[in-house]
Protein backbone atom coordinates (compact mmCIF):
# COMPACT_ATOMS: atom_id res chain seq x y z
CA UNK A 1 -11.59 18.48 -20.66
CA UNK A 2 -12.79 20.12 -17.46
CA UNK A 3 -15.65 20.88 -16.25
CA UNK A 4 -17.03 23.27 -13.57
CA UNK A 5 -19.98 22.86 -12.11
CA UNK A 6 -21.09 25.09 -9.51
CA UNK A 7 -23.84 24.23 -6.81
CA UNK A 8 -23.33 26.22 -3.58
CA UNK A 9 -25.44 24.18 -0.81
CA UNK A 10 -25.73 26.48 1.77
CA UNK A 11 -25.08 23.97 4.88
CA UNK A 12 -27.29 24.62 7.91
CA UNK A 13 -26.08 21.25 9.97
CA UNK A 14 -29.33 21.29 11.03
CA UNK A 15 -31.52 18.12 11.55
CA UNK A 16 -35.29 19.19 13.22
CA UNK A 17 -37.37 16.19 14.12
CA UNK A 18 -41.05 16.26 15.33
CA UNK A 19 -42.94 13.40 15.90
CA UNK A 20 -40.58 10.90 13.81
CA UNK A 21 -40.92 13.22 10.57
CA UNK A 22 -36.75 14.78 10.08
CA UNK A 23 -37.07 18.10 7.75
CA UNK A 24 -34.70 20.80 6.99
CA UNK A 25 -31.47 19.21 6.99
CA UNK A 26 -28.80 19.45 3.89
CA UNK A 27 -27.06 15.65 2.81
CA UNK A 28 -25.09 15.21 0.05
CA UNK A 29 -23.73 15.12 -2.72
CA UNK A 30 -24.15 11.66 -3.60
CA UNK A 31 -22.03 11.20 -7.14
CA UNK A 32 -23.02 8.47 -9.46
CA UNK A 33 -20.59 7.68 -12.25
CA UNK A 34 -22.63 6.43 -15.49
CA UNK A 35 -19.97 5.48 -17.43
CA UNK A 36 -16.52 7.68 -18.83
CA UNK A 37 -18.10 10.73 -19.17
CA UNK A 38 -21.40 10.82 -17.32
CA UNK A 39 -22.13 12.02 -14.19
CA UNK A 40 -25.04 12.13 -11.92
CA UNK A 41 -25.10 14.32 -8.78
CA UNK A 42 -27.80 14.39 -6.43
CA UNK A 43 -28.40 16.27 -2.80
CA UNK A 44 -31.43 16.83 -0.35
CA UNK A 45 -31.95 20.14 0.97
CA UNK A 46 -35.35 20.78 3.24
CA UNK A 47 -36.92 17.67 2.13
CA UNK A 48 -36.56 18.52 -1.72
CA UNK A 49 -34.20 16.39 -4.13
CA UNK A 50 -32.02 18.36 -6.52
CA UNK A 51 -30.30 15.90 -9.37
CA UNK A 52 -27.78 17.43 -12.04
CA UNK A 53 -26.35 14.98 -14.68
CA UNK A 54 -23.44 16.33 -17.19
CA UNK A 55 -22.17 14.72 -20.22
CA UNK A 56 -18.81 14.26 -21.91
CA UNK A 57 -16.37 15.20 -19.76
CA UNK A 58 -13.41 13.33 -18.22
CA UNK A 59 -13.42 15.66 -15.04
CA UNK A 60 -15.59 17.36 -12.79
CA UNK A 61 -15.46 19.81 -10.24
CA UNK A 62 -17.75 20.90 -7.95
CA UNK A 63 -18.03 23.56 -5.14
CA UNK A 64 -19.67 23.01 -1.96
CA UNK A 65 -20.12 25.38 0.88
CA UNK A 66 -20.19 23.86 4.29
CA UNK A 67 -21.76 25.89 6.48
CA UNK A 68 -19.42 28.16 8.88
CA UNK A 69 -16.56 27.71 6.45
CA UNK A 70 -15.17 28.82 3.09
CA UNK A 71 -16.60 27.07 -0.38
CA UNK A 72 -14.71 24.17 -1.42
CA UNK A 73 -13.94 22.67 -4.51
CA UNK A 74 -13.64 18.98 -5.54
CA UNK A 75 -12.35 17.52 -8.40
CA UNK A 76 -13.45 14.19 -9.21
CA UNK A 77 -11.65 12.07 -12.33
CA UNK A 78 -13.71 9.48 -14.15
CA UNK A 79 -10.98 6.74 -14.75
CA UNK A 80 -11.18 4.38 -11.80
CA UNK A 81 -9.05 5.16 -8.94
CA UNK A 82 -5.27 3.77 -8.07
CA UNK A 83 -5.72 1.50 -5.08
CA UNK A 84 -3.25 2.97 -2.52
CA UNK A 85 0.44 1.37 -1.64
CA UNK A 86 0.53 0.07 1.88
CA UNK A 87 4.14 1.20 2.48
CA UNK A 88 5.94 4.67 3.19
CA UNK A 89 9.54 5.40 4.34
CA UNK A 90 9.15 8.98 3.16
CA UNK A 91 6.66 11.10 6.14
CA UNK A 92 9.17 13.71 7.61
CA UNK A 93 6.00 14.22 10.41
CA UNK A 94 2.67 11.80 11.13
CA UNK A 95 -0.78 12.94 12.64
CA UNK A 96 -2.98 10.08 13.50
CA UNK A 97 -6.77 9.91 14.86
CA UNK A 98 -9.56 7.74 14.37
CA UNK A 99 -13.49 7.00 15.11
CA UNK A 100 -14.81 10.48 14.96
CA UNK A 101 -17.83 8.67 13.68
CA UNK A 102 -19.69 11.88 11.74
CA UNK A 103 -18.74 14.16 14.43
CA UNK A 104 -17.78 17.14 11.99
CA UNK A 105 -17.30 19.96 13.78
CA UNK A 106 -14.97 18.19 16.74
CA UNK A 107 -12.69 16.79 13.83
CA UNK A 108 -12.35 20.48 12.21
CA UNK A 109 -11.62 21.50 15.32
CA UNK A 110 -9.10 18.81 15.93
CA UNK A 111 -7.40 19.80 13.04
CA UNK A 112 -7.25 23.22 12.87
CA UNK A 113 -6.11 23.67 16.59
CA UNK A 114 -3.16 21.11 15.75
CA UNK A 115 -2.29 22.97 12.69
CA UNK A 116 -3.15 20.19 9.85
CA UNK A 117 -5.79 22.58 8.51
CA UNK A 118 -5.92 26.36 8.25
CA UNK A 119 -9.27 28.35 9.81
CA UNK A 120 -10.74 27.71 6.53
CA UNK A 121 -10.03 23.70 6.37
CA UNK A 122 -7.64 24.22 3.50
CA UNK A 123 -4.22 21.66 4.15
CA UNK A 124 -1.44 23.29 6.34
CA UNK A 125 0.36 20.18 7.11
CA UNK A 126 2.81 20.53 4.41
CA UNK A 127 4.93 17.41 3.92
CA UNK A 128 3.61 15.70 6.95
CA UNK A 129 1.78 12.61 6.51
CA UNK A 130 -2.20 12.94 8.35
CA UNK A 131 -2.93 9.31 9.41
CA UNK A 132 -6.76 8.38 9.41
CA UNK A 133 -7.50 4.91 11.39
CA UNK A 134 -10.93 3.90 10.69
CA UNK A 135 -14.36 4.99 11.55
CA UNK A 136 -15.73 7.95 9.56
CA UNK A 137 -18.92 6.56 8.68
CA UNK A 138 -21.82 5.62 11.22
CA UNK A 139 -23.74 7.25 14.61
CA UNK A 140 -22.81 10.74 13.95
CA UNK A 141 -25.16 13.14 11.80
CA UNK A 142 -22.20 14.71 9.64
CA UNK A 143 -20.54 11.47 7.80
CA UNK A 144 -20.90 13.14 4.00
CA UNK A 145 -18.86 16.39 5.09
CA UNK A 146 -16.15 14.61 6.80
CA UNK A 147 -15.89 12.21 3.70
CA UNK A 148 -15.90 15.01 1.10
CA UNK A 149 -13.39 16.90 3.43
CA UNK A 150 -10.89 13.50 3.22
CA UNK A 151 -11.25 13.55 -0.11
CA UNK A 152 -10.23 16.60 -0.75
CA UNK A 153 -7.07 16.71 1.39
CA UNK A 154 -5.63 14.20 -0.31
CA UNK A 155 -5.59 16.08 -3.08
CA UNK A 156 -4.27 18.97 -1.15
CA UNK A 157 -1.81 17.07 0.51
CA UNK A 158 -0.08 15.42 -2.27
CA UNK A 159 0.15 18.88 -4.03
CA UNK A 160 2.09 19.96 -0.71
CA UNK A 161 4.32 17.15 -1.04
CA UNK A 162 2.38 15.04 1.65
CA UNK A 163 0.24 12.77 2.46
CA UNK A 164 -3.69 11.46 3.51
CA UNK A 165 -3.88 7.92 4.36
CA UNK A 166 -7.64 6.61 4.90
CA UNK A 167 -7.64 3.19 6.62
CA UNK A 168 -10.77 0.81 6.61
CA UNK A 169 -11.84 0.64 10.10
CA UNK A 170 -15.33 -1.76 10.69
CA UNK A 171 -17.62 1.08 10.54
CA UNK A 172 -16.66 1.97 6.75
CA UNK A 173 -16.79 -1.47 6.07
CA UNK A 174 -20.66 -2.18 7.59
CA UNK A 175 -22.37 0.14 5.35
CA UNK A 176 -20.90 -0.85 2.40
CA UNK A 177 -22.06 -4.84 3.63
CA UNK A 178 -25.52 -3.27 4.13
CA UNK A 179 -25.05 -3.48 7.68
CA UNK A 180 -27.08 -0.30 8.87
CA UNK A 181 -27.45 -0.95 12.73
CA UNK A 182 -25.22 2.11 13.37
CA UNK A 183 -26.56 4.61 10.53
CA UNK A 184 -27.71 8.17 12.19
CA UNK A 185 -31.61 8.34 10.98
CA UNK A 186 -30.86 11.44 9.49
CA UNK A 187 -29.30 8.74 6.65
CA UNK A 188 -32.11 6.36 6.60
CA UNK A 189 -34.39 9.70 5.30
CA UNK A 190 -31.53 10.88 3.00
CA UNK A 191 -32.14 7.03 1.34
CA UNK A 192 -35.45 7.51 1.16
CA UNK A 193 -36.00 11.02 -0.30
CA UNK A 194 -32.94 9.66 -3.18
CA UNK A 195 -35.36 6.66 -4.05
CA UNK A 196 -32.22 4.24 -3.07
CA UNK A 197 -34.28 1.22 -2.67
CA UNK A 198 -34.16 2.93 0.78
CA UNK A 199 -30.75 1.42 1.41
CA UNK A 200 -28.43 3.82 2.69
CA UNK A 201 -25.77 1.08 1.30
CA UNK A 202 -27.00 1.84 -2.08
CA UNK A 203 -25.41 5.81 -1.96
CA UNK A 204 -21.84 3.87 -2.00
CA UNK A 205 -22.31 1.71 -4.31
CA UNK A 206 -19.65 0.40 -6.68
CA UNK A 207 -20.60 3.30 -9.25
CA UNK A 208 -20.32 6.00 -7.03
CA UNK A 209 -17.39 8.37 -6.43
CA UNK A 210 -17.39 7.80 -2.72
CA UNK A 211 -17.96 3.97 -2.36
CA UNK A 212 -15.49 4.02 -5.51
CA UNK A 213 -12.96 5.88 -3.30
CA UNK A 214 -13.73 3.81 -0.42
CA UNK A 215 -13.19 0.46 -1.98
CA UNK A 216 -9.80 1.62 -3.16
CA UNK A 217 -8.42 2.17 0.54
CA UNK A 218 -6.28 -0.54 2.14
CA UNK A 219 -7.01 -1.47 5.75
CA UNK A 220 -3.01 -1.53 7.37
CA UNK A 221 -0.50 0.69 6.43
CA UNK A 222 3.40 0.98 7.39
CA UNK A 223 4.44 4.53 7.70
CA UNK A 224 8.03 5.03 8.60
CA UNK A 225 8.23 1.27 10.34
CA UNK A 226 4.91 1.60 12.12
CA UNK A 227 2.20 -0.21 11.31
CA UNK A 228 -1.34 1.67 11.06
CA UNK A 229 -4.40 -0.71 11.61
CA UNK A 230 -7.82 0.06 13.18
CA UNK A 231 -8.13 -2.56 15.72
CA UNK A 232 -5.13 -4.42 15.33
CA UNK A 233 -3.44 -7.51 13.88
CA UNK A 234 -3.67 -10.59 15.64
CA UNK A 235 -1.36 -13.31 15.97
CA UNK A 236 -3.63 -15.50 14.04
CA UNK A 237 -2.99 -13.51 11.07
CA UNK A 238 0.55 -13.92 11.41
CA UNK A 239 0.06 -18.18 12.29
CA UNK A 240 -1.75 -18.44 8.91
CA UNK A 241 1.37 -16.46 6.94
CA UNK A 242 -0.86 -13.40 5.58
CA UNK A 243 1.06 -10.99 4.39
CA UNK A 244 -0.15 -6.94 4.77
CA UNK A 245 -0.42 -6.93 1.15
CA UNK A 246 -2.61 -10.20 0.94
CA UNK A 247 -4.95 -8.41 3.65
CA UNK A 248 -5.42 -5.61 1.98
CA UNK A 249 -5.85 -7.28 -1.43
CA UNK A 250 -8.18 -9.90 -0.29
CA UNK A 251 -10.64 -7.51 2.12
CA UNK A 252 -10.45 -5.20 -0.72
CA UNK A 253 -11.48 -8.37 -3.22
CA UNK A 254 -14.27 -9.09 -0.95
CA UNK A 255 -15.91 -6.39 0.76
CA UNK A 256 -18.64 -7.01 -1.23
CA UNK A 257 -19.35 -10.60 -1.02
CA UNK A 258 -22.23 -11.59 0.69
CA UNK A 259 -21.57 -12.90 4.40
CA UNK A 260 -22.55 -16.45 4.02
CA UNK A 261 -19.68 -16.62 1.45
CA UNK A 262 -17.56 -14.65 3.59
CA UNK A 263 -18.23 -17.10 6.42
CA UNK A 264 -18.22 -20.01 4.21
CA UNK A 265 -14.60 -19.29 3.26
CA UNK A 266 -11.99 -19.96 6.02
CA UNK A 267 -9.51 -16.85 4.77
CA UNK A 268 -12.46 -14.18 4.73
CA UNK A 269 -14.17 -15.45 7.68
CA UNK A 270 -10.62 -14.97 9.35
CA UNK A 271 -10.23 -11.47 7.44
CA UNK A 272 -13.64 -9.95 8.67
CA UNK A 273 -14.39 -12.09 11.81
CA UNK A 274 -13.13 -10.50 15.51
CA UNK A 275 -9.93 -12.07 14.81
CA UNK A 276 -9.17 -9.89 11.78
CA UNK A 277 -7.67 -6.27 11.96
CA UNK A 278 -11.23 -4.10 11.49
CA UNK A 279 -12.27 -5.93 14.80
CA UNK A 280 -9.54 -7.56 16.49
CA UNK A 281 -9.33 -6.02 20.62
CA UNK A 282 -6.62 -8.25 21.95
CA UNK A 283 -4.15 -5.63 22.50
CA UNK A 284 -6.67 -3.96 25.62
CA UNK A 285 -8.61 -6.75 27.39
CA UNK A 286 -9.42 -10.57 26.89
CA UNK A 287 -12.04 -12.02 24.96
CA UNK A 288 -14.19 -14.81 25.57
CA UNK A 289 -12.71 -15.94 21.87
CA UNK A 290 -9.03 -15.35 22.90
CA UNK A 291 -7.11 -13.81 26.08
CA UNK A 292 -5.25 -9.84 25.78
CA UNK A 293 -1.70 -10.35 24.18
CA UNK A 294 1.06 -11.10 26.43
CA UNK A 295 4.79 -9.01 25.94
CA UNK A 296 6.52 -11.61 24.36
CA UNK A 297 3.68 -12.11 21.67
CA UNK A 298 3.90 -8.44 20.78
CA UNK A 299 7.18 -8.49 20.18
CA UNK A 300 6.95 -11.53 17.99
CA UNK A 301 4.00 -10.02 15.62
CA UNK A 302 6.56 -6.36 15.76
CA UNK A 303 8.99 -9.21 14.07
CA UNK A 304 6.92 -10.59 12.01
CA UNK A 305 5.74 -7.61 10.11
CA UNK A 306 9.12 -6.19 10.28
CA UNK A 307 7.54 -2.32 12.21
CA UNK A 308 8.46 -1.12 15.26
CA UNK A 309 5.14 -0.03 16.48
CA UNK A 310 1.47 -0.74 16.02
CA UNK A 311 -1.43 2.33 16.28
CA UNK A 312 -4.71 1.48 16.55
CA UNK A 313 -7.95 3.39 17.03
CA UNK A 314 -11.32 0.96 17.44
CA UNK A 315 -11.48 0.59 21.35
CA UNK A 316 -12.06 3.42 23.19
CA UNK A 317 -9.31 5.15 25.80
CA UNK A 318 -9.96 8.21 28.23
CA UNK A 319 -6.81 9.99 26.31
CA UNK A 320 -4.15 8.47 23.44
CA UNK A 321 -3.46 5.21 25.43
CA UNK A 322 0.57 3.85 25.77
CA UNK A 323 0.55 0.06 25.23
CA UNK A 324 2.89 -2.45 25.84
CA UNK A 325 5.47 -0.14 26.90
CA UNK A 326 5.34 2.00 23.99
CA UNK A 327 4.96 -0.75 21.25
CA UNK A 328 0.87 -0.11 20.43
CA UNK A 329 -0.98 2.91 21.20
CA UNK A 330 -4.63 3.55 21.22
CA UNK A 331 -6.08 6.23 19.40
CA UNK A 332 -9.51 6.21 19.93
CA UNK A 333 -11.58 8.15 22.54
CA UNK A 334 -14.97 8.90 23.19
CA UNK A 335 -16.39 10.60 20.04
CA UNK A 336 -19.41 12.10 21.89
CA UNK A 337 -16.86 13.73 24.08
CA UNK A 338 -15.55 16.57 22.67
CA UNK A 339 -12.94 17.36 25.90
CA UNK A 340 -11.58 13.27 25.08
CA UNK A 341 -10.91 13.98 21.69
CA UNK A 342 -6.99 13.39 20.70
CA UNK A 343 -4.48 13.11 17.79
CA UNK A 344 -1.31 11.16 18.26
CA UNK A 345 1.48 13.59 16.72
CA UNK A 346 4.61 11.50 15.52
CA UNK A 347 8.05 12.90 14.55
CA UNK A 348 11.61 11.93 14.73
CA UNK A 349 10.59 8.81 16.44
CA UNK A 350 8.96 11.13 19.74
CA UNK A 351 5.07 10.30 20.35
CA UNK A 352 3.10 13.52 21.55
CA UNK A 353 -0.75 13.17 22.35
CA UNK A 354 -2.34 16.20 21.21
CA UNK A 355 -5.75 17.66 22.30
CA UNK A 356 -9.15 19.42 20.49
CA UNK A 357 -7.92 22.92 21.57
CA UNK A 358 -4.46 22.12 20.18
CA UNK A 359 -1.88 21.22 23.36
CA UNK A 360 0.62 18.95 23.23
CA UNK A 361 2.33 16.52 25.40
CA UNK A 362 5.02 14.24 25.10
CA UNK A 363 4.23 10.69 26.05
CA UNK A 364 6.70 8.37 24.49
CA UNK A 365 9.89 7.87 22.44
CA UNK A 366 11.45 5.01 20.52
CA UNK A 367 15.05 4.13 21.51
């Protein structure tokens, strides 16, 4: 049975702060799943709480309006979700970008000029596959839209015959550890007013749709032989034998653990230490913990996992960045910079850095 439940939030994107006191400003909604059929939804709107709870259904769907664009609506299944595959052979076309970090408006603009969206944010990507390297969540003031958006692409896209893929970069990965250095305030009031043991950690928990949905993404993916990552596998994964799948399995397993265990445990403190792929920077510069990667070990981890190029987002670059003679690029710009902000288009093996307003250039291609 389905349900539709209807609460337009009309979206200012708005955040007013006087003297330390933040007012006015729309978060939300936060979805808490009781148990097979109950549902609790929650949202702030000018400093007041609204909470809805609905019984006995094994669907819901709910419309938002967000702000200067059309209502959406999102369909949310009780049963708990697949965890995604790590491997794909099938994406006819590939758009990547990462570490837009709540920036909202730049991503829709992103991908609307480069033709992944329509005007109204509905998917236009058809059987192309839309790549999403890490970094959602934290700094930025609009981290519940773009999450809501994601999640309702994916449903989009696999209608359309395509494909979302949302990798675990560190900055997904922090707030669900309770690590709230980066948080926008805007978040630490949202906590509050929601009576979340002021935790902002607390809104994705393991009973809600979104940390859910979080905790089911993997953190590497191979898309037609190129391996997706947010900062980048390291040769020391490859020295201790893990496998993609035992990466994404075992930072999956443990995202939750607490971080003595993590650091008590030689695997996870590899997994989730700067040597593990939400972290790892030796593809750009050294490290007082290890020197940048040399040609030859490139091309031995390319071997290794079998791929024929590595993408990575985490550490920032002026534009896409062309690594290693084509073998790694860097996604990630400047998210405060709306003129820096790219997309790395992929098809029939040619690499074409794409900008906000939509031009493209080509800037490499596999032989």
């Amino acid at each position: 049975m389905k349900y539709l439940l209807v609460f337009i939030l009309t979206l200012q994107f708005s955040i007013i702060a006087t003297a330390g006191h933040m007012m006015n400003y729309p978060d939300g909604p936060y979805v808490t799943i009781e148990n097979d059929t109950t549902i609790e939804i929650s949202f702030v709107l000018t400093n007041t709480v609204y909470v809805f709870k609905e019984y006995g259904h094994n669907s819901i769907t709910f419309i938002n309006d967000i702000g200067d664009f059309s209502s959406h609506s999102y369909t949310i299944k009780m049963p708990p979700l697949v965890q995604s595959k790590y491997k794909y052979n099938e994406a006819s076309k590939l758009f990547v970008f990462s570490d837009i970090h709540g920036e909202y408006e730049y991503l829709c603009e992103l991908l609307i000029n480069n033709h992944i969206v329509d005007s109204n944010l509905y998917w236009s990507f058809g059987d192309g596959h839309l790549v999403i390297d890490g970094d959602m969540l934290d700094r930025g003031d609009k981290v519940t839209e773009i999450l809501w958006m994601i999640y309702r692409l994916e449903q989009e896209a696999e209608k359309a015959g395509g494909k979302v893929h949302y990798l675990l970069g560190n900055h997904e990965i922090m707030p669900l550890q309770n690590d709230l250095r980066y948080i926008n305030k805007k978040y630490q009031k949202t906590a509050e007013l929601l009576d979340s043991d002021s935790s902002y950690s607390n809104l994705f928990g393991v009973n809600t749709v979104l940390g859910r949905w979080l905790r089911s993404k993997n953190v590497i993916e191979v898309i037609n032989g190129i391996l997706f990552v947010h900062a980048g596998i390291s040769p020391k994964m490859m020295h201790n034998n893990y496998s993609l799948e035992f990466i994404n399995e075992t930072i999956r397993a443990n995202i939750d653990m607490p971080r003595d265990s993590i650091k008590a445990d030689t695997t996870l403190k590899n997994l989730f230490s700067s040597f593990g792929p939400i972290w790892y920077r030796g593809y750009h510069y050294d490290m007082e913990k290890y020197k940048q990667l040399t040609m030859s070990e490139v091309d031995l981890l390319l071997d290794y996992y079998d791929v024929t190029n590595i993408i990575v987002g985490h550490t920032v670059k002026d534009s896409i960045a062309v690594l290693y003679d084509g073998k790694i690029f860097g996604v990630n710009q400047d998210y405060e910079i709306r003129e820096e902000i790219e997309g790395l288009y992929i098809e029939n093996g040619i690499f074409y850095a794409c900008d906000i307003k939509g031009l493209r250039r080509q800037i490499h291609a596999n032989k």
